[in-house]
N, C-alpha and C. Protein backbone atom coordinates (compact mmCIF):
# COMPACT_ATOMS: atom_id res chain seq x y z
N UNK A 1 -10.39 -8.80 0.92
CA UNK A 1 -10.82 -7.66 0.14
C UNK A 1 -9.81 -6.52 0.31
N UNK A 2 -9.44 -5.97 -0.64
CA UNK A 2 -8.17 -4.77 -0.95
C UNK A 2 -9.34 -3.68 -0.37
N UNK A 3 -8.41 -2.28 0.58
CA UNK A 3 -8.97 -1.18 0.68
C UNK A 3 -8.09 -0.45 0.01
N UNK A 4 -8.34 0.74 -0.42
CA UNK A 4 -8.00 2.17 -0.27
C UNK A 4 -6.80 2.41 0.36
N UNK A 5 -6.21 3.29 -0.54
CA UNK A 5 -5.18 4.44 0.76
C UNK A 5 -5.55 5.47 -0.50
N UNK A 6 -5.62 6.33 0.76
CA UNK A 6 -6.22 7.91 -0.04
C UNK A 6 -4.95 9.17 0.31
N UNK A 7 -5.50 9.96 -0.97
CA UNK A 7 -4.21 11.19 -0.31
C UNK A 7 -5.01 11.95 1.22
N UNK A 8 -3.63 13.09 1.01
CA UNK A 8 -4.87 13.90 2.66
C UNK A 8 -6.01 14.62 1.82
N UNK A 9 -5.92 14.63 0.54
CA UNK A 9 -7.06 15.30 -0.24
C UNK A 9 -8.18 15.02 0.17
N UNK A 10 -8.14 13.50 0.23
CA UNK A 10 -8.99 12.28 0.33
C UNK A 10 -9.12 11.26 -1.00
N UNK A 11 -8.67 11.61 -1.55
CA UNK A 11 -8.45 11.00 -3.39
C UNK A 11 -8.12 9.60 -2.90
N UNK A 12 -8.70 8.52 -3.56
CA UNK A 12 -8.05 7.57 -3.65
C UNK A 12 -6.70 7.18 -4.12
N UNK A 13 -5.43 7.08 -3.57
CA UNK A 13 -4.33 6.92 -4.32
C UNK A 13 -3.73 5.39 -4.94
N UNK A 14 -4.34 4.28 -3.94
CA UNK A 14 -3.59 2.83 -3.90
C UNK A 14 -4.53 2.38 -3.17
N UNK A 15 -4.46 1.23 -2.85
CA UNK A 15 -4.59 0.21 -2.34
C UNK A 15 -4.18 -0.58 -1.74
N UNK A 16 -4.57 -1.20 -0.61
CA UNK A 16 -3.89 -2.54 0.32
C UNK A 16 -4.12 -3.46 -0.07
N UNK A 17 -3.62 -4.80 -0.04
CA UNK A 17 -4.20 -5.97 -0.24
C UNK A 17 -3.26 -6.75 0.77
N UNK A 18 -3.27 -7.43 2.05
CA UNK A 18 -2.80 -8.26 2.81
C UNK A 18 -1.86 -7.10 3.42
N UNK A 19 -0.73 -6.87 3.57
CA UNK A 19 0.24 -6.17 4.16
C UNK A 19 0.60 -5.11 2.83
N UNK A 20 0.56 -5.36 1.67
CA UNK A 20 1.57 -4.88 0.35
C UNK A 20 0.58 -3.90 0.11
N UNK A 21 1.40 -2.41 -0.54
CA UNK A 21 0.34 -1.22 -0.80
C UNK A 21 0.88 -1.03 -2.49
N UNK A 22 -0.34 -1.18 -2.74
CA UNK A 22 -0.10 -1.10 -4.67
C UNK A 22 -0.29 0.38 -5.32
N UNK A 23 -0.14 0.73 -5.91
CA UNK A 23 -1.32 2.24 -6.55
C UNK A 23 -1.70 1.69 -7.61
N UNK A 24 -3.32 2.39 -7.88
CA UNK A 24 -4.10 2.11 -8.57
C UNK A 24 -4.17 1.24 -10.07
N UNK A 25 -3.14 1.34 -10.33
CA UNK A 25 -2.64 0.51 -11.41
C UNK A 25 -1.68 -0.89 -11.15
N UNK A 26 -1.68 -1.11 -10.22
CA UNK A 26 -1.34 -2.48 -9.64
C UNK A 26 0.02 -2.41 -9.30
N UNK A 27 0.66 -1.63 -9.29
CA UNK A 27 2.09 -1.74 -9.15
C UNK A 27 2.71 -1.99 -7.95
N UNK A 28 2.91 -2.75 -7.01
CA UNK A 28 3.37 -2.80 -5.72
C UNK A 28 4.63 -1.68 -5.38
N UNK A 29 4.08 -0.97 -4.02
CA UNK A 29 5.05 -0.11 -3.75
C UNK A 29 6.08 -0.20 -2.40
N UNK A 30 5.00 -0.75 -2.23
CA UNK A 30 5.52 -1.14 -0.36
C UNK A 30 4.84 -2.32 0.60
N UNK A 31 5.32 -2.29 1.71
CA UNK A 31 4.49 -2.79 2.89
C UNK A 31 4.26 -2.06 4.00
N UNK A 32 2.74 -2.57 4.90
CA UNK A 32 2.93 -2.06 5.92
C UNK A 32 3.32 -3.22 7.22
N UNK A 33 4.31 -2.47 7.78
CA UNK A 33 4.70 -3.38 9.25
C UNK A 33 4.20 -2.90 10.43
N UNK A 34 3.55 -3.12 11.19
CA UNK A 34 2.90 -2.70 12.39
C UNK A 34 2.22 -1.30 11.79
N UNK A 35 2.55 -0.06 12.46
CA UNK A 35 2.18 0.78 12.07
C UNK A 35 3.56 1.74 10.50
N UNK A 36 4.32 1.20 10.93
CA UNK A 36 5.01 1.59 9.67
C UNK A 36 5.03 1.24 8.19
N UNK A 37 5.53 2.06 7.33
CA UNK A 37 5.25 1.46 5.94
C UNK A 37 6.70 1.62 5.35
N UNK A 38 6.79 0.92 4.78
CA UNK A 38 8.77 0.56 4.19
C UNK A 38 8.10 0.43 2.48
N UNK A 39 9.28 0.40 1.80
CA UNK A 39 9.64 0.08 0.55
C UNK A 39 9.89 -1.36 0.53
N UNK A 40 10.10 -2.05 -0.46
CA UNK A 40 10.40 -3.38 -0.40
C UNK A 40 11.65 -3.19 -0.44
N UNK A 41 12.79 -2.85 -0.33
CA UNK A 41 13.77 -2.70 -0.28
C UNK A 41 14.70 -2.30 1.26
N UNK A 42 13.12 -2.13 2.20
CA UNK A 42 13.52 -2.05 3.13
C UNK A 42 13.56 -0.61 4.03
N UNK A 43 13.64 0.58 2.90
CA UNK A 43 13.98 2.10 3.34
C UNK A 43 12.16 2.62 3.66
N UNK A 44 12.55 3.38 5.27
CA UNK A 44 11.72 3.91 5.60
C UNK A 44 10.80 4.89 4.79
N UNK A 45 9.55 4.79 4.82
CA UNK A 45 8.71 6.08 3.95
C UNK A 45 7.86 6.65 5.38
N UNK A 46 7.03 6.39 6.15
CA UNK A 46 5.97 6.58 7.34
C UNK A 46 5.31 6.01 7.56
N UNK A 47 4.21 6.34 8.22
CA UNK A 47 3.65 6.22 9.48
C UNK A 47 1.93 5.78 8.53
N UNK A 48 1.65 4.42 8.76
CA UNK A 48 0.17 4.07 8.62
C UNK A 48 -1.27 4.68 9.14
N UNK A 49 -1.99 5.82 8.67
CA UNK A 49 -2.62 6.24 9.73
C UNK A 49 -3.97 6.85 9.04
N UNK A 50 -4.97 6.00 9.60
CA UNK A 50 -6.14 6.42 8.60
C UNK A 50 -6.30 6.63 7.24
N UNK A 51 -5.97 5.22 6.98
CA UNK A 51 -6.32 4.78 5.37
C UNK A 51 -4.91 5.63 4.65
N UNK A 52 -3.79 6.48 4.97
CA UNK A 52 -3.05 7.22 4.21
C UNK A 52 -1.55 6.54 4.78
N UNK A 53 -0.52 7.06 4.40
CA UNK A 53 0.87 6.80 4.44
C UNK A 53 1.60 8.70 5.45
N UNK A 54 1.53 8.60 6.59
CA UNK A 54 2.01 10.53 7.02
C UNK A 54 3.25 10.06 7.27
N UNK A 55 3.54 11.59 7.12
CA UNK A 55 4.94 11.43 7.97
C UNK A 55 4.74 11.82 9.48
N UNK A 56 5.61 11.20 10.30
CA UNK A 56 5.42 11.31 11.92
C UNK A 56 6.52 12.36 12.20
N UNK A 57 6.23 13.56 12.49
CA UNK A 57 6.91 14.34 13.33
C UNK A 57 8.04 13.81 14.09
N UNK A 58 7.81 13.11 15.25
CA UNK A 58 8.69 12.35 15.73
C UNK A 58 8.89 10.86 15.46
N UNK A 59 9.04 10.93 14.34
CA UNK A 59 9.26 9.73 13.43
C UNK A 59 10.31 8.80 13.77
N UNK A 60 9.50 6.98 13.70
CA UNK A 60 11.06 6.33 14.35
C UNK A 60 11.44 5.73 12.80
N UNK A 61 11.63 6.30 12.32
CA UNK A 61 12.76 5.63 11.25
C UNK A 61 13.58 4.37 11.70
N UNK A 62 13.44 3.30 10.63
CA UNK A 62 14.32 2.26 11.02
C UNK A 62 14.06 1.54 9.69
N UNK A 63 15.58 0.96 8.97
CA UNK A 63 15.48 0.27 8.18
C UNK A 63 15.30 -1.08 8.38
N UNK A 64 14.52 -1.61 7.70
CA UNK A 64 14.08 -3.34 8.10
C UNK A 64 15.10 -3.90 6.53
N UNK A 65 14.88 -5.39 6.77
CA UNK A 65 15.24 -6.37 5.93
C UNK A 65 14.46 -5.97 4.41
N UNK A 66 15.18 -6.28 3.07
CA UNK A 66 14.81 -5.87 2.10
C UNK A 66 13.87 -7.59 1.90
N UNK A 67 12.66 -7.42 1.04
CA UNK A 67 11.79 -8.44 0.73
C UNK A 67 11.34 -8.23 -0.87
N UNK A 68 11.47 -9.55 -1.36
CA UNK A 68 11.01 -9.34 -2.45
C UNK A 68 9.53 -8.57 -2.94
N UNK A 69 9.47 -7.86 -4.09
CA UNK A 69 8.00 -7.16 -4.42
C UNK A 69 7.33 -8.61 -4.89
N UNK A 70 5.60 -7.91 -4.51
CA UNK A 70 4.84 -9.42 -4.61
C UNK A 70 5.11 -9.05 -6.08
N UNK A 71 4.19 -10.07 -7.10
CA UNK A 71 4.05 -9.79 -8.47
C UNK A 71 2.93 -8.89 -8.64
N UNK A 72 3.07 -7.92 -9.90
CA UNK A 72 2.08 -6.82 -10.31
C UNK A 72 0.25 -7.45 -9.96
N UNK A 73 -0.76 -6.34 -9.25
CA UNK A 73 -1.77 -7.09 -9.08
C UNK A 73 -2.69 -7.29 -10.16
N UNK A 74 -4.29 -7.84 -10.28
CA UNK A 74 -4.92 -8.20 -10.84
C UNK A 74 -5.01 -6.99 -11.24
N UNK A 75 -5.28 -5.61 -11.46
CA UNK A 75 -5.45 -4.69 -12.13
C UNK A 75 -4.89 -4.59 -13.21
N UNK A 76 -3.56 -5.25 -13.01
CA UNK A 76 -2.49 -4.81 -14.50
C UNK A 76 -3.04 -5.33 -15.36
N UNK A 77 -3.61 -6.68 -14.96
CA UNK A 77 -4.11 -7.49 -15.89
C UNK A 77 -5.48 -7.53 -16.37
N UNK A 78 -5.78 -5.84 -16.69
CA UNK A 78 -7.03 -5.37 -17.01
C UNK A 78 -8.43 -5.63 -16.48
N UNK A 79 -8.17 -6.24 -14.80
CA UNK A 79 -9.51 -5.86 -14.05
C UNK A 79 -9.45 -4.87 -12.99
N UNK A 80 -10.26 -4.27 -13.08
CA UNK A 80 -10.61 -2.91 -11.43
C UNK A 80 -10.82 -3.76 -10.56
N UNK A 81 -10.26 -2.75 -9.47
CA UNK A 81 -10.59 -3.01 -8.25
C UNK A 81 -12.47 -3.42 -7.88
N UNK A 82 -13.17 -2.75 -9.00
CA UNK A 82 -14.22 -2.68 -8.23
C UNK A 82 -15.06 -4.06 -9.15
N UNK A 83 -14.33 -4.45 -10.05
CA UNK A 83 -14.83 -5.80 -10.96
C UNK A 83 -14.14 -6.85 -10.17
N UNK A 84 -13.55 -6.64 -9.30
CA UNK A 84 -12.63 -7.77 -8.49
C UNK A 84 -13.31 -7.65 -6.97
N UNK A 85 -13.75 -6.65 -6.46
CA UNK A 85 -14.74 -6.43 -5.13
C UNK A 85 -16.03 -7.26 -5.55
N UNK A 86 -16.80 -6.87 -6.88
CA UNK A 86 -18.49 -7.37 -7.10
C UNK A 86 -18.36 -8.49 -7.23
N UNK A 87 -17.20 -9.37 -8.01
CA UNK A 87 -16.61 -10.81 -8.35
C UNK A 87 -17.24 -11.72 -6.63
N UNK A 88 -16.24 -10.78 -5.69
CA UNK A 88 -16.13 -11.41 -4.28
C UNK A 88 -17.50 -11.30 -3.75
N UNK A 89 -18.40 -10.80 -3.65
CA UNK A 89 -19.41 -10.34 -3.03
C UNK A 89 -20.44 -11.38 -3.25
């Protein structure tokens, strides 16, 4: 089951699904690795931390290996997240 990543607003912005963070319209943006979150390309963005993406003050920046983007998710293909949650349930 995909969660949430919200702004610090609290707004829903994206979504997780396995490691890969999409926004709301399915578009894959990134991954998260341990506690860090990269681009698929590899370039640092931050720090995983309660459902959001921060930046860390003392931030360890480190570029990882570039990985291919998964393919666009089931949203693009005109279902919600939340017709794809009740589906599973």
């Amino acid at each position: 089951m995909a969660m949430y990543v919200y702004s610090t607003e609290g707004e829903p912005v994206g979504f997780v699904f396995g490691t890969d963070i999409y926004d709301l319209a399915g578009t894959p943006l990134g991954r998260i690795v341990g506690c860090r979150v990269h681009r698929f390309d590899g370039a640092y963005v931050g720090e995983w931390f309660r459902d959001m993406v921060v930046k860390r003050p003392q931030g360890r920046p480190r570029i990882i290996s570039a990985v291919a983007a998964p393919p666009p998710s089931f949203a693009q293909a005109g279902f919600s997240i939340a017709e794809t949650a009740g589906a599973e349930a």
